[in-house]
Structure formats: C-alpha cells, structure tokens
PDB file of N, CA and C in Angstrom:
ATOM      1  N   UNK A   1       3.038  47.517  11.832  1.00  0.00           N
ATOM      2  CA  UNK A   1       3.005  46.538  10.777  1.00  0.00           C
ATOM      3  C   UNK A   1       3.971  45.407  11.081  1.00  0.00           C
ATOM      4  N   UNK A   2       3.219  44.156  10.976  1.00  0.00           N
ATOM      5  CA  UNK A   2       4.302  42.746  11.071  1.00  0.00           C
ATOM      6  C   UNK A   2       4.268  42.518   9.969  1.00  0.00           C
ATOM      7  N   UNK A   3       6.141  42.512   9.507  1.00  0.00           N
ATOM      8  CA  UNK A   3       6.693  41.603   8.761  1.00  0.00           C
ATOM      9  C   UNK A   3       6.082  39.841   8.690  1.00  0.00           C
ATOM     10  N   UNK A   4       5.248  39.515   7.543  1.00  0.00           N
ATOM     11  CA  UNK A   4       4.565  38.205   7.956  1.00  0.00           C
ATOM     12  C   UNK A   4       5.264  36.965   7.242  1.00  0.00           C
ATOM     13  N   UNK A   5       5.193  36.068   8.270  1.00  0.00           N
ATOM     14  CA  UNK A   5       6.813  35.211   8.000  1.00  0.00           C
ATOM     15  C   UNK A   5       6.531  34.435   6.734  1.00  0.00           C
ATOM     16  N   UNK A   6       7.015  33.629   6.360  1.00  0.00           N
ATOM     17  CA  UNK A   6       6.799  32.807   5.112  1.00  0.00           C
ATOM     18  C   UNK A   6       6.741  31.295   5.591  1.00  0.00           C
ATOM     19  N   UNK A   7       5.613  31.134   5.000  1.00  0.00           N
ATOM     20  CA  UNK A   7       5.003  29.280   5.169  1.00  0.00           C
ATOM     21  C   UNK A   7       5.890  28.626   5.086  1.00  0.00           C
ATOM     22  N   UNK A   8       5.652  27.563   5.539  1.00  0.00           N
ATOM     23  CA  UNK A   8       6.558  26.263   4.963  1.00  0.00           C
ATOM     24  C   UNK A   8       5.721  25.413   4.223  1.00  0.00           C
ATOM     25  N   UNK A   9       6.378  25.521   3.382  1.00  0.00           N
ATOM     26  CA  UNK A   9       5.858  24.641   2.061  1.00  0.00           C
ATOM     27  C   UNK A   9       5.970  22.937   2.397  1.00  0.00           C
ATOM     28  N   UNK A  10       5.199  22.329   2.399  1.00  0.00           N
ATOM     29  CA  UNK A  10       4.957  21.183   2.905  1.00  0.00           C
ATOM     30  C   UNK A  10       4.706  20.540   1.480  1.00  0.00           C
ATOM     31  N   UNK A  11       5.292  19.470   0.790  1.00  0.00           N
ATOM     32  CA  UNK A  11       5.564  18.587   0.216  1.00  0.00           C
ATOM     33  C   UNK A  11       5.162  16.834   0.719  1.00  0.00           C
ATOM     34  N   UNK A  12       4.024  16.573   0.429  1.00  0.00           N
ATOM     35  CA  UNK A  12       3.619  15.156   0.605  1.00  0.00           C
ATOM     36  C   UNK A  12       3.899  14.180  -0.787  1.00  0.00           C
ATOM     37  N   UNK A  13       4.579  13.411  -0.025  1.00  0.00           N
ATOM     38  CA  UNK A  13       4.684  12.264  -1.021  1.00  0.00           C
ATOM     39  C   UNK A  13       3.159  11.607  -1.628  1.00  0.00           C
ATOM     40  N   UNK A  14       2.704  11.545  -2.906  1.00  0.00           N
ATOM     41  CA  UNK A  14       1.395  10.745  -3.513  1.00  0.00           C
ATOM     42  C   UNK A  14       1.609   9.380  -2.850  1.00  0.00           C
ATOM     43  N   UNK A  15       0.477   8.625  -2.326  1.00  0.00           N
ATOM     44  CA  UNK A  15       0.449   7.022  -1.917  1.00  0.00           C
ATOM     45  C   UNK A  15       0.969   6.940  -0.679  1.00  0.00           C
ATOM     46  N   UNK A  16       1.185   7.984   0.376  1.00  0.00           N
ATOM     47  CA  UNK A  16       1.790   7.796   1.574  1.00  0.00           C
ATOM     48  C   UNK A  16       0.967   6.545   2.443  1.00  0.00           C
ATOM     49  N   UNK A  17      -0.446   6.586   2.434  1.00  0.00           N
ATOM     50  CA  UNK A  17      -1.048   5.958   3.165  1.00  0.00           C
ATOM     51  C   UNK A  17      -1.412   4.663   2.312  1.00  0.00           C
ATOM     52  N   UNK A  18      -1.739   5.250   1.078  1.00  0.00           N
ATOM     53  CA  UNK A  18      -1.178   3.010   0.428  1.00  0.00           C
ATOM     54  C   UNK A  18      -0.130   2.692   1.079  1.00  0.00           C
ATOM     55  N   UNK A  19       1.158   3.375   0.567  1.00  0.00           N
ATOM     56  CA  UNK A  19       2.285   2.178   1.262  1.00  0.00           C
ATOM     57  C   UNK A  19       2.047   1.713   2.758  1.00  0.00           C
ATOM     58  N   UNK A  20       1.484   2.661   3.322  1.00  0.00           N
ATOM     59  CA  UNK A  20       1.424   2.480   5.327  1.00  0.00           C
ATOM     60  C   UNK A  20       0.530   0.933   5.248  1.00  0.00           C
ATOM     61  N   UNK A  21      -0.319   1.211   4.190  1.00  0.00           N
ATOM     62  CA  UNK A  21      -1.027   0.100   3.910  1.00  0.00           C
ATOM     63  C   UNK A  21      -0.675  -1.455   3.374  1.00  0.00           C
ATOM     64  N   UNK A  22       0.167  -1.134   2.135  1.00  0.00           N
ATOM     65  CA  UNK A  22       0.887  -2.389   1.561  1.00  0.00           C
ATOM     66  C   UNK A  22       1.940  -2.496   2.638  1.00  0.00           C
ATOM     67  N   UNK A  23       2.473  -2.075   3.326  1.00  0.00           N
ATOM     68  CA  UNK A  23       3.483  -2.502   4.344  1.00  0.00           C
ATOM     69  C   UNK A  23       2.894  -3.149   5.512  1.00  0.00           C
ATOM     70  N   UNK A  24       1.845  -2.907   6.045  1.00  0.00           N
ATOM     71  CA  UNK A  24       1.084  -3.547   6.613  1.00  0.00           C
ATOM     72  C   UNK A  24       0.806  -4.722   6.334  1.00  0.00           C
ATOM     73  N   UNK A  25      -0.045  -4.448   5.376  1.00  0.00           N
ATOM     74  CA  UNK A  25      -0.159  -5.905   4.869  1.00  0.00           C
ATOM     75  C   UNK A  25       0.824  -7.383   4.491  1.00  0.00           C
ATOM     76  N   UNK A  26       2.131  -6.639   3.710  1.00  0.00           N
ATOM     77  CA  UNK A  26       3.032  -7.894   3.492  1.00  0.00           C
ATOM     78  C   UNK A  26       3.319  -8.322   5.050  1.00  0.00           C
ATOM     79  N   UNK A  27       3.669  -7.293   6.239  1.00  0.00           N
ATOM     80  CA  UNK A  27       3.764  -7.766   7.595  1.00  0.00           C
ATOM     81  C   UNK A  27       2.865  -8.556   7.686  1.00  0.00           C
ATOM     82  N   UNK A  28       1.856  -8.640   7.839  1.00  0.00           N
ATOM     83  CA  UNK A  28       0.436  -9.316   7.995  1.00  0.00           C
ATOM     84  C   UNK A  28       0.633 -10.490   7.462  1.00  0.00           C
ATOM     85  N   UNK A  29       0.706 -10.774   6.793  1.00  0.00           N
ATOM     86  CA  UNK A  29       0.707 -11.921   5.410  1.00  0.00           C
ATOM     87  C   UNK A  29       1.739 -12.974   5.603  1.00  0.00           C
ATOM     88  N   UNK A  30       3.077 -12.194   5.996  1.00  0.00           N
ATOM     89  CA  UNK A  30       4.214 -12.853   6.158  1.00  0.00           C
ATOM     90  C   UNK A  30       4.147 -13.780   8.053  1.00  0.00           C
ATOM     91  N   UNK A  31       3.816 -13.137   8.624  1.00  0.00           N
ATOM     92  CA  UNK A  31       2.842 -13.205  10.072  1.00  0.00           C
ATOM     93  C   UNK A  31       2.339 -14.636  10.075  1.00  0.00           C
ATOM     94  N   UNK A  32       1.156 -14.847   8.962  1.00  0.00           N
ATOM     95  CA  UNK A  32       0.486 -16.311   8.853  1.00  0.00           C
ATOM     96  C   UNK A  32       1.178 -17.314   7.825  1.00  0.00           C
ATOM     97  N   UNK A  33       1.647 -17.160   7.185  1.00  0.00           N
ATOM     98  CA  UNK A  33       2.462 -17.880   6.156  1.00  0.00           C
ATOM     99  C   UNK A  33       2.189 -18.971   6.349  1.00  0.00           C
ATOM    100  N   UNK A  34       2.942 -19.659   7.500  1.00  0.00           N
ATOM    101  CA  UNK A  34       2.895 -20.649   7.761  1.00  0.00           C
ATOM    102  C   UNK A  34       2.140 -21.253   9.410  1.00  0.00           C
ATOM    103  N   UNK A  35       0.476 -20.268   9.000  1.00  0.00           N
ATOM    104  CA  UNK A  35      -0.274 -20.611  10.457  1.00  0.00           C
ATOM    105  C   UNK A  35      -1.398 -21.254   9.587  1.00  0.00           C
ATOM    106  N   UNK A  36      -2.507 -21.698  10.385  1.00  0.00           N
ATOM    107  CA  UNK A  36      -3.531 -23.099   9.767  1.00  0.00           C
ATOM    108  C   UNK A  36      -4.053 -22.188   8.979  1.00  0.00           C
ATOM    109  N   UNK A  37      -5.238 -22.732   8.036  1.00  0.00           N
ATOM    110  CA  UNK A  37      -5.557 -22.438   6.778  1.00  0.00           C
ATOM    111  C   UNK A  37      -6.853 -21.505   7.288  1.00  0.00           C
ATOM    112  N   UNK A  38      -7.397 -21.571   8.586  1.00  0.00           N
ATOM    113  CA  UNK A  38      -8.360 -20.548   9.216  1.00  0.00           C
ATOM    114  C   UNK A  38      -7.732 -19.341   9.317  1.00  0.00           C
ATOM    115  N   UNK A  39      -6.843 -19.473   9.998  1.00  0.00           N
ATOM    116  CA  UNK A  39      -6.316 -18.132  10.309  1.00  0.00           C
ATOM    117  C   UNK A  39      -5.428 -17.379   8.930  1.00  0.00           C
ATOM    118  N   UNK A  40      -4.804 -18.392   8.071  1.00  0.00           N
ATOM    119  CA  UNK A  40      -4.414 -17.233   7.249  1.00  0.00           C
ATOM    120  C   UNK A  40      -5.943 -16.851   5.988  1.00  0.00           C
ATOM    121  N   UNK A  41      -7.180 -17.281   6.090  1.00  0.00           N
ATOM    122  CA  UNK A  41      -7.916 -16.973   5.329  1.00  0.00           C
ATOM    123  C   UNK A  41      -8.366 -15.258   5.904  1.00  0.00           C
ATOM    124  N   UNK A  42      -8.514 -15.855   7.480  1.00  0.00           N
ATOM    125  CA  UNK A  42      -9.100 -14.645   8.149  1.00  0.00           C
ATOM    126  C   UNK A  42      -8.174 -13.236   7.994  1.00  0.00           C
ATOM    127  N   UNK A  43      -6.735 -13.319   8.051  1.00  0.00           N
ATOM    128  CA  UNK A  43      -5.746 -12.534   7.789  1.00  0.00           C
ATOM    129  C   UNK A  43      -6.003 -12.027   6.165  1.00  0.00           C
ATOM    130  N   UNK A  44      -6.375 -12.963   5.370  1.00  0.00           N
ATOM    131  CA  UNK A  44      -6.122 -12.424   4.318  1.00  0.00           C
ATOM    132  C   UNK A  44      -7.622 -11.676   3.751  1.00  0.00           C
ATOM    133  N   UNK A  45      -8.329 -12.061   4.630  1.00  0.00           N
ATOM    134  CA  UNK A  45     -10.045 -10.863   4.801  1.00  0.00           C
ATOM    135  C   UNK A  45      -9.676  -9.562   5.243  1.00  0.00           C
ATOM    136  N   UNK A  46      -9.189  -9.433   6.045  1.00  0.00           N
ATOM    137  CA  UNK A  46      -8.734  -8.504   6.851  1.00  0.00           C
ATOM    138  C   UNK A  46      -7.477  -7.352   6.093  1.00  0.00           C
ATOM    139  N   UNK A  47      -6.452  -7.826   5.606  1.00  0.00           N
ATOM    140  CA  UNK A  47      -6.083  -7.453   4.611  1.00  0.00           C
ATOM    141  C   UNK A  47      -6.663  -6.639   3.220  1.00  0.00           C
ATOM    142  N   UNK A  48      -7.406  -7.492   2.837  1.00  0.00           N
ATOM    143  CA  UNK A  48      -8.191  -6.984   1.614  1.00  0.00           C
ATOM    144  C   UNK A  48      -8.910  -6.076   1.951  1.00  0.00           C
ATOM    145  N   UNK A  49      -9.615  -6.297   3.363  1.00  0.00           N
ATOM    146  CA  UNK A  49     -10.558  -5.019   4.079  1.00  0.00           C
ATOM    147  C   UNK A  49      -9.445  -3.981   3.791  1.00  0.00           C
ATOM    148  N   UNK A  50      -8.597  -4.029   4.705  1.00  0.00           N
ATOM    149  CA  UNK A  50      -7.674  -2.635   4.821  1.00  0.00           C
ATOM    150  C   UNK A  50      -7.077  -2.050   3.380  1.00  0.00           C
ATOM    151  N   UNK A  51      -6.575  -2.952   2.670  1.00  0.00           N
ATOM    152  CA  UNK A  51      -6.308  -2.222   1.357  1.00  0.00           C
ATOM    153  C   UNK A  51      -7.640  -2.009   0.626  1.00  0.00           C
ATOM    154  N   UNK A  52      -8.717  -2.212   1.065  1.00  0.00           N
ATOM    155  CA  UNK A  52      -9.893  -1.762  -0.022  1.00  0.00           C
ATOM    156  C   UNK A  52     -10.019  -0.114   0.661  1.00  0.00           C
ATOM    157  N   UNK A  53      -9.587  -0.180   1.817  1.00  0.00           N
ATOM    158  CA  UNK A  53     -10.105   1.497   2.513  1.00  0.00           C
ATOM    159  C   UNK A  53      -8.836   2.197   2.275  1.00  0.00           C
ATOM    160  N   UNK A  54      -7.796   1.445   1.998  1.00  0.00           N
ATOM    161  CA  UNK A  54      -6.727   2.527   1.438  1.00  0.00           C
ATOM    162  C   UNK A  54      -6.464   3.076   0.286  1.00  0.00           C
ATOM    163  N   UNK A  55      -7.065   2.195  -0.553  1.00  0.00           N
ATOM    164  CA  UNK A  55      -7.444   2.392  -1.814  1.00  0.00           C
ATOM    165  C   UNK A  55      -8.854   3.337  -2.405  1.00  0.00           C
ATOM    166  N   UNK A  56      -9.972   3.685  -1.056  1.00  0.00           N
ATOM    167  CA  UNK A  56     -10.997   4.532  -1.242  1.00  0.00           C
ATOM    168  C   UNK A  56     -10.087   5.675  -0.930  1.00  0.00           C
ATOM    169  N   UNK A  57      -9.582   6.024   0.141  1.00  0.00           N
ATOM    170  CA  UNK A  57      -8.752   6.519   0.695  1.00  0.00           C
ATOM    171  C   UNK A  57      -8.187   7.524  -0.220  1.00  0.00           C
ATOM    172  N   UNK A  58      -7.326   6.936  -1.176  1.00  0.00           N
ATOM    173  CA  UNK A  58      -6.075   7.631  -2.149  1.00  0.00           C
ATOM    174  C   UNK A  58      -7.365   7.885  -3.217  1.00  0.00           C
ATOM    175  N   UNK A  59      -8.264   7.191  -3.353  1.00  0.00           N
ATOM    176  CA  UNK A  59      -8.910   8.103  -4.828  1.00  0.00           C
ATOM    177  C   UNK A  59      -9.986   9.096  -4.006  1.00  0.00           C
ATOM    178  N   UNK A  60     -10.455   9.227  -2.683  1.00  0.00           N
ATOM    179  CA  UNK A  60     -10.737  10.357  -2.165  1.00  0.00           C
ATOM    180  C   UNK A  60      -9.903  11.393  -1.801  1.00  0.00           C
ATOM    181  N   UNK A  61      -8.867  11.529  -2.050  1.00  0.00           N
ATOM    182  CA  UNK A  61      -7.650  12.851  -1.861  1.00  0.00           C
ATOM    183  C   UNK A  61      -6.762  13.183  -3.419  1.00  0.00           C
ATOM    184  N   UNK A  62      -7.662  12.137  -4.413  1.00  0.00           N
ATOM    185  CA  UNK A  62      -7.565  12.478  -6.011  1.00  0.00           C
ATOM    186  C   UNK A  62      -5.559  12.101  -6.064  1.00  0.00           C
ATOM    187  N   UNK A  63      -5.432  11.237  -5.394  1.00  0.00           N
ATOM    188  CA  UNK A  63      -3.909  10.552  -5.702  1.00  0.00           C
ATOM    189  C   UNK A  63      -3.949   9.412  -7.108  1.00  0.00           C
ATOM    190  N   UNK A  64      -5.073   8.767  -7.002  1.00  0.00           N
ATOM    191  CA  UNK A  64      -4.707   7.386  -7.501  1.00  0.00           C
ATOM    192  C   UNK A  64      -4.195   7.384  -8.927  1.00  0.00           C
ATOM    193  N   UNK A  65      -4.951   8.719  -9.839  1.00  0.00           N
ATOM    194  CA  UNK A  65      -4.106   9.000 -11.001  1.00  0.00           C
ATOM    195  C   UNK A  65      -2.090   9.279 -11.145  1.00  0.00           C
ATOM    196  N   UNK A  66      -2.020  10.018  -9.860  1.00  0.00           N
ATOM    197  CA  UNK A  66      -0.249  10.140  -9.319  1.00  0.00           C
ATOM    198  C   UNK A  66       0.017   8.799  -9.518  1.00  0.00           C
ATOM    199  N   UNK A  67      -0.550   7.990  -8.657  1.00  0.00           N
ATOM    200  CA  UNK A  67       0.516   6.687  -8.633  1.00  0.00           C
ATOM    201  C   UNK A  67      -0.872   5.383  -8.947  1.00  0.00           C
ATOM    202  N   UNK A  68      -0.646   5.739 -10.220  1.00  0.00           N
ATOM    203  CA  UNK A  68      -1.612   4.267 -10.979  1.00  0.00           C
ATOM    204  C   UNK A  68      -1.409   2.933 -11.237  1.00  0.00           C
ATOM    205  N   UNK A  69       0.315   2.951 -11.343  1.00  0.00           N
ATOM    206  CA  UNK A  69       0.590   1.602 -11.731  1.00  0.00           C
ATOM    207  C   UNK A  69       1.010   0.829 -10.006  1.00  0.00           C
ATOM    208  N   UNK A  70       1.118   1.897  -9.146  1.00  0.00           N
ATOM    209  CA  UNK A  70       1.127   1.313  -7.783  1.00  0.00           C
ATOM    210  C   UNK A  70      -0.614   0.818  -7.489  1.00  0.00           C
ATOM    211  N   UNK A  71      -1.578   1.297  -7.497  1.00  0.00           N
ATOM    212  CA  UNK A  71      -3.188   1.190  -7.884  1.00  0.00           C
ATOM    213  C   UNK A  71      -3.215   0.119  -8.018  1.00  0.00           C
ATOM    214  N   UNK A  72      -2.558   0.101  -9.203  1.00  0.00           N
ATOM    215  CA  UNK A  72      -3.094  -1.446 -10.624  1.00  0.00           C
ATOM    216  C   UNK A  72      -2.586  -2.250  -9.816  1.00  0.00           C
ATOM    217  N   UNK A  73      -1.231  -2.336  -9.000  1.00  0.00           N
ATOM    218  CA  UNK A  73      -0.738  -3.796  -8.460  1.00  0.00           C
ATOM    219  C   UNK A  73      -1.195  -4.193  -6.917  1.00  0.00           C
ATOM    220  N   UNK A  74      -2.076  -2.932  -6.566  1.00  0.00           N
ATOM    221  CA  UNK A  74      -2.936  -3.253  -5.082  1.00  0.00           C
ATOM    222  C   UNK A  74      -4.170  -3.915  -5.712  1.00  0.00           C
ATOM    223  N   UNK A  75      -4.772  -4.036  -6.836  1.00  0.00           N
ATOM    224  CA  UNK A  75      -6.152  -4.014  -7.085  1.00  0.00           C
ATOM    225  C   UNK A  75      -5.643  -5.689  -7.691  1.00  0.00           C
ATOM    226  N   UNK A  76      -4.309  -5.427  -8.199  1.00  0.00           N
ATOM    227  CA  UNK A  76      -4.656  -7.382  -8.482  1.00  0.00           C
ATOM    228  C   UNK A  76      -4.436  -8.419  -7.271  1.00  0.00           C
ATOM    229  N   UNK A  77      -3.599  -7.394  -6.281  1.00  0.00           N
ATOM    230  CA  UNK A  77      -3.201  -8.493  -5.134  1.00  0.00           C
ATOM    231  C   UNK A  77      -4.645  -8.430  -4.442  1.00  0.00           C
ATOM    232  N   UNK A  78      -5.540  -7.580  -4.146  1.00  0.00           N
ATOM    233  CA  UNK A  78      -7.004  -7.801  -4.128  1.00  0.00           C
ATOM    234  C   UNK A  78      -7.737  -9.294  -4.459  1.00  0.00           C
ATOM    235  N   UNK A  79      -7.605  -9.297  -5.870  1.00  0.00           N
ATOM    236  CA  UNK A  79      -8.031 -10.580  -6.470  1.00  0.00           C
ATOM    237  C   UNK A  79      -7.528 -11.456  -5.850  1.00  0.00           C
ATOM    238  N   UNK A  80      -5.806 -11.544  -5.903  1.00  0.00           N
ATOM    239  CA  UNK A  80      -5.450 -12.593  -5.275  1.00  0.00           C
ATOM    240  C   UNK A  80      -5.833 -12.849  -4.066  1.00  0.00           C
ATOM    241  N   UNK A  81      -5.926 -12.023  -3.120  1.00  0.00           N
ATOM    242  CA  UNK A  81      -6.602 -12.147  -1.859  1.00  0.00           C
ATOM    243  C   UNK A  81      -7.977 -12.853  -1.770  1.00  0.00           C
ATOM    244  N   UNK A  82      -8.831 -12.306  -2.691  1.00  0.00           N
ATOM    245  CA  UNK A  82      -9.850 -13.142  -3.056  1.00  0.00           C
ATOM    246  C   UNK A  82     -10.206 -14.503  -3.027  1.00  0.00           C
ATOM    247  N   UNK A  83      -9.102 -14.788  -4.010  1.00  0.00           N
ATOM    248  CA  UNK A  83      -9.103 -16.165  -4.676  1.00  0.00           C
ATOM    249  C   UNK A  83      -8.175 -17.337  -3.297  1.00  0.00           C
ATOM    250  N   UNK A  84      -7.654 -16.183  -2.337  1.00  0.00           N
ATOM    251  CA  UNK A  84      -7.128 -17.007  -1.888  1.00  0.00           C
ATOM    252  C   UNK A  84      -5.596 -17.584  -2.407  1.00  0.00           C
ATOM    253  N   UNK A  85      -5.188 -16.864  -2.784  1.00  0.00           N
ATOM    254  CA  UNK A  85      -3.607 -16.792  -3.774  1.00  0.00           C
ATOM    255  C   UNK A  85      -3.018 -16.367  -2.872  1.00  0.00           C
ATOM    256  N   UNK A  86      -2.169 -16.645  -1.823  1.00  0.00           N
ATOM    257  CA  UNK A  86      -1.245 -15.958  -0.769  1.00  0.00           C
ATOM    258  C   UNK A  86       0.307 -15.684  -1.523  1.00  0.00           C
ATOM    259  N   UNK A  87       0.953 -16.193  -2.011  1.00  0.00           N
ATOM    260  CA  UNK A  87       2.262 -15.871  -2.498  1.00  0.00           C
ATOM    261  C   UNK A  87       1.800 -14.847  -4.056  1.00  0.00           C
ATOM    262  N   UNK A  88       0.539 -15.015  -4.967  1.00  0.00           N
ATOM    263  CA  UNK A  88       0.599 -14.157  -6.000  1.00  0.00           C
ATOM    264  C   UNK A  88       0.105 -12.692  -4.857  1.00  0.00           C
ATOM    265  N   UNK A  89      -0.621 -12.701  -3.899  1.00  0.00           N
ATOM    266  CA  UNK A  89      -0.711 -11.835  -3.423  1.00  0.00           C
ATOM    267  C   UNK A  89       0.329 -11.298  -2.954  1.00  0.00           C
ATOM    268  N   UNK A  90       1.410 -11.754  -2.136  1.00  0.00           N
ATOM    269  CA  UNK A  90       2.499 -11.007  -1.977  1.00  0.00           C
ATOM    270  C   UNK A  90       3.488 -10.469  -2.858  1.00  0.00           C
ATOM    271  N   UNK A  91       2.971 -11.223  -4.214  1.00  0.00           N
ATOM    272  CA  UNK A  91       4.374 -10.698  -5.143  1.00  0.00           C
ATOM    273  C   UNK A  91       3.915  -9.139  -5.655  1.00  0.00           C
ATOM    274  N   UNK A  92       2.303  -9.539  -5.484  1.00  0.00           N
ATOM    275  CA  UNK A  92       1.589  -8.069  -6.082  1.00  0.00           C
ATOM    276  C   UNK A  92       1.840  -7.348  -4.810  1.00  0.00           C
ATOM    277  N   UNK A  93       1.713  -7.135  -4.071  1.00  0.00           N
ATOM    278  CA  UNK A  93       1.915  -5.966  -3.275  1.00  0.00           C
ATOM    279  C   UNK A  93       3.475  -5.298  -2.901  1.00  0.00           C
ATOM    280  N   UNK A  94       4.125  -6.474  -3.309  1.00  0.00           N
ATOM    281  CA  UNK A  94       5.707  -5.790  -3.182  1.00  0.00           C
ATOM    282  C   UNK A  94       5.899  -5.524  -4.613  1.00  0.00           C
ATOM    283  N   UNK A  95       5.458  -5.594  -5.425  1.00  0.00           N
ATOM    284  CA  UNK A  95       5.139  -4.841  -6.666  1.00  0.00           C
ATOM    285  C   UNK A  95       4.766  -3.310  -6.616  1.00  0.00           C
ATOM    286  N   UNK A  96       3.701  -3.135  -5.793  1.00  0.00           N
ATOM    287  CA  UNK A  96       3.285  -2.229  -5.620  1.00  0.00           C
ATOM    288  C   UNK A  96       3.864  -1.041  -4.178  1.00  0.00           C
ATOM    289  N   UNK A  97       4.342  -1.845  -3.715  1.00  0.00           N
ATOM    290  CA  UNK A  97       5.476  -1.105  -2.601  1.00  0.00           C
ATOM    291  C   UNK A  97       6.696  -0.305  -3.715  1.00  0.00           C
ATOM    292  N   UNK A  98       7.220  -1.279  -4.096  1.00  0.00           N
ATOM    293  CA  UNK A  98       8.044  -0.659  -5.309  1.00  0.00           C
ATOM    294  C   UNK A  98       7.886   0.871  -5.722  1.00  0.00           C
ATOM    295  N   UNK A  99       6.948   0.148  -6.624  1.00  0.00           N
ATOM    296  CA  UNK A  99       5.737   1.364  -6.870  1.00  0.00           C
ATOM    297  C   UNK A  99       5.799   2.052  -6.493  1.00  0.00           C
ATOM    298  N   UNK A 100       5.589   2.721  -4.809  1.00  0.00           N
ATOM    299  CA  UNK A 100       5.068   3.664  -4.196  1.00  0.00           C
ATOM    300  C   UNK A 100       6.939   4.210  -3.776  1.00  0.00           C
ATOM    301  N   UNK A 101       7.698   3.654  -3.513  1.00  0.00           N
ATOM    302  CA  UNK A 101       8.830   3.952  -2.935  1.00  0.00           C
ATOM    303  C   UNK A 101       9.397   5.205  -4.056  1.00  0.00           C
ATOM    304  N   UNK A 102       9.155   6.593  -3.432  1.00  0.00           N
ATOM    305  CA  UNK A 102      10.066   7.548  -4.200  1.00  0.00           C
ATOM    306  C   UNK A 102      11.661   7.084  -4.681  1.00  0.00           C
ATOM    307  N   UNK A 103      11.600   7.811  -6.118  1.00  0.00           N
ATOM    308  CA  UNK A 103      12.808   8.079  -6.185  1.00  0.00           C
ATOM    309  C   UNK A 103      14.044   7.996  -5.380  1.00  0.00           C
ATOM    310  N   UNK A 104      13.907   8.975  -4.898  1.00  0.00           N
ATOM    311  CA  UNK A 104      14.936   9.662  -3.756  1.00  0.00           C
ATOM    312  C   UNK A 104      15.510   8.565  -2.521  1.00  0.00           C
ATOM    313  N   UNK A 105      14.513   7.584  -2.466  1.00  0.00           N
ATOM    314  CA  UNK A 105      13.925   6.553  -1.459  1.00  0.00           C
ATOM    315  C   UNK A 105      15.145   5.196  -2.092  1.00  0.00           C
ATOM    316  N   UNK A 106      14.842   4.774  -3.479  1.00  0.00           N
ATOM    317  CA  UNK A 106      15.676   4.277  -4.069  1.00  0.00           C
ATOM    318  C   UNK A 106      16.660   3.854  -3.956  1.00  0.00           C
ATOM    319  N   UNK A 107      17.199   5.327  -3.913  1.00  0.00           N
ATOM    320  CA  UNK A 107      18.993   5.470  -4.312  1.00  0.00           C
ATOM    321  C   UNK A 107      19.519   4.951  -2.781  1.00  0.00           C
ATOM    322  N   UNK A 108      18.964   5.216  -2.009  1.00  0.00           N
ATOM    323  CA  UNK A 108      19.459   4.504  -0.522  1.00  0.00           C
ATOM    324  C   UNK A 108      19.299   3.001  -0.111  1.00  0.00           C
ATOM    325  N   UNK A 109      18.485   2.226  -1.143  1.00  0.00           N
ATOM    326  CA  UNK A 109      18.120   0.785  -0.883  1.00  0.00           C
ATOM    327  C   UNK A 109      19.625  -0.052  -1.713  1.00  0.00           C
ATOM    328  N   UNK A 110      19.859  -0.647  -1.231  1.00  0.00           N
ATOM    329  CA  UNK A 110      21.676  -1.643  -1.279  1.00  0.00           C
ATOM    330  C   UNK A 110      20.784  -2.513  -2.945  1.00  0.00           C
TER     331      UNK A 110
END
C-alpha cells in the first residue's frame, strides 16, 4: 500500500487572461499614440479583435460574473475602440486593469 501524497491545490486568480489582455492592449495603444491616423485605426481593430476573444474567453470558463465590473470597463473601452475614442479607450481599460489587479497585488503598488 502507497501512502498517496496530497495535491496541490492550485488557486487561479478570476480574469488572468483579461488582464494578459488589457495589458496588451494599453501596450498596443500607447505604441501608436502618436503614429498616422492609418495605423492607429488598424491598432485599434486589432485591439478590439483581441479583447473581444478575451472577453469570449472569460465568459467561456464562467469568470465574467467573478470579475464584472472589470467586464463592464472592457466592454465600454470596446465602444470606444469603435467609435474611434483612443484616450476614452485607454482610460477604460486602465479602469479595468484596476479592476482585475488582486488585492494582494495592491498593497505592493507605491
């Protein structure tokens, strides 16, 4: 008879792969800022692509109820992306970085 060892309990943070996502993106964003009005449209397609699949993403692994009000501030910087709003888009997604940043995560930011 083996003594059978004990699991490790693995603890995932909710929204891991939004934030991989909203961090991406403000990189992205911040990237064209100040490049011609082609290229930051195309950046900001591209963007919206990726947070629309990170956002299928988290409500296919049943997260998006965990972290909703991080959700709500990817889905308006969406719009803004849309509309073509580059700075309301960034304020929404570092809104939503916020958002996603644990607790624990917090107490270490100055």
């Amino acid at each position: 008879m083996h003594a059978e060892l004990p699991r490790p309990v693995l603890a995932l943070t909710p929204g891991l792969q939004l934030r991989r996502a909203v961090d991406t993106a403000l990189v992205e964003l911040q990237k064209v800022a100040h490049a011609e009005r082609t290229e930051v449209l195309g950046a900001m397609r591209r963007v919206n692509d990726n947070l629309h699949g990170a956002l299928a993403h988290t409500a296919a692994i049943g997260e998006t109820c965990m972290i909703a009000a991080a959700v709500q501030a990817v889905h308006a910087a969406e719009g803004h992306l849309e509309a073509s709003e580059l700075s309301q888009a960034r304020v929404a997604l570092t809104t939503a970085r916020e958002r996603l940043t644990p607790p624990s995560a917090k107490k270490d930011l100055p």
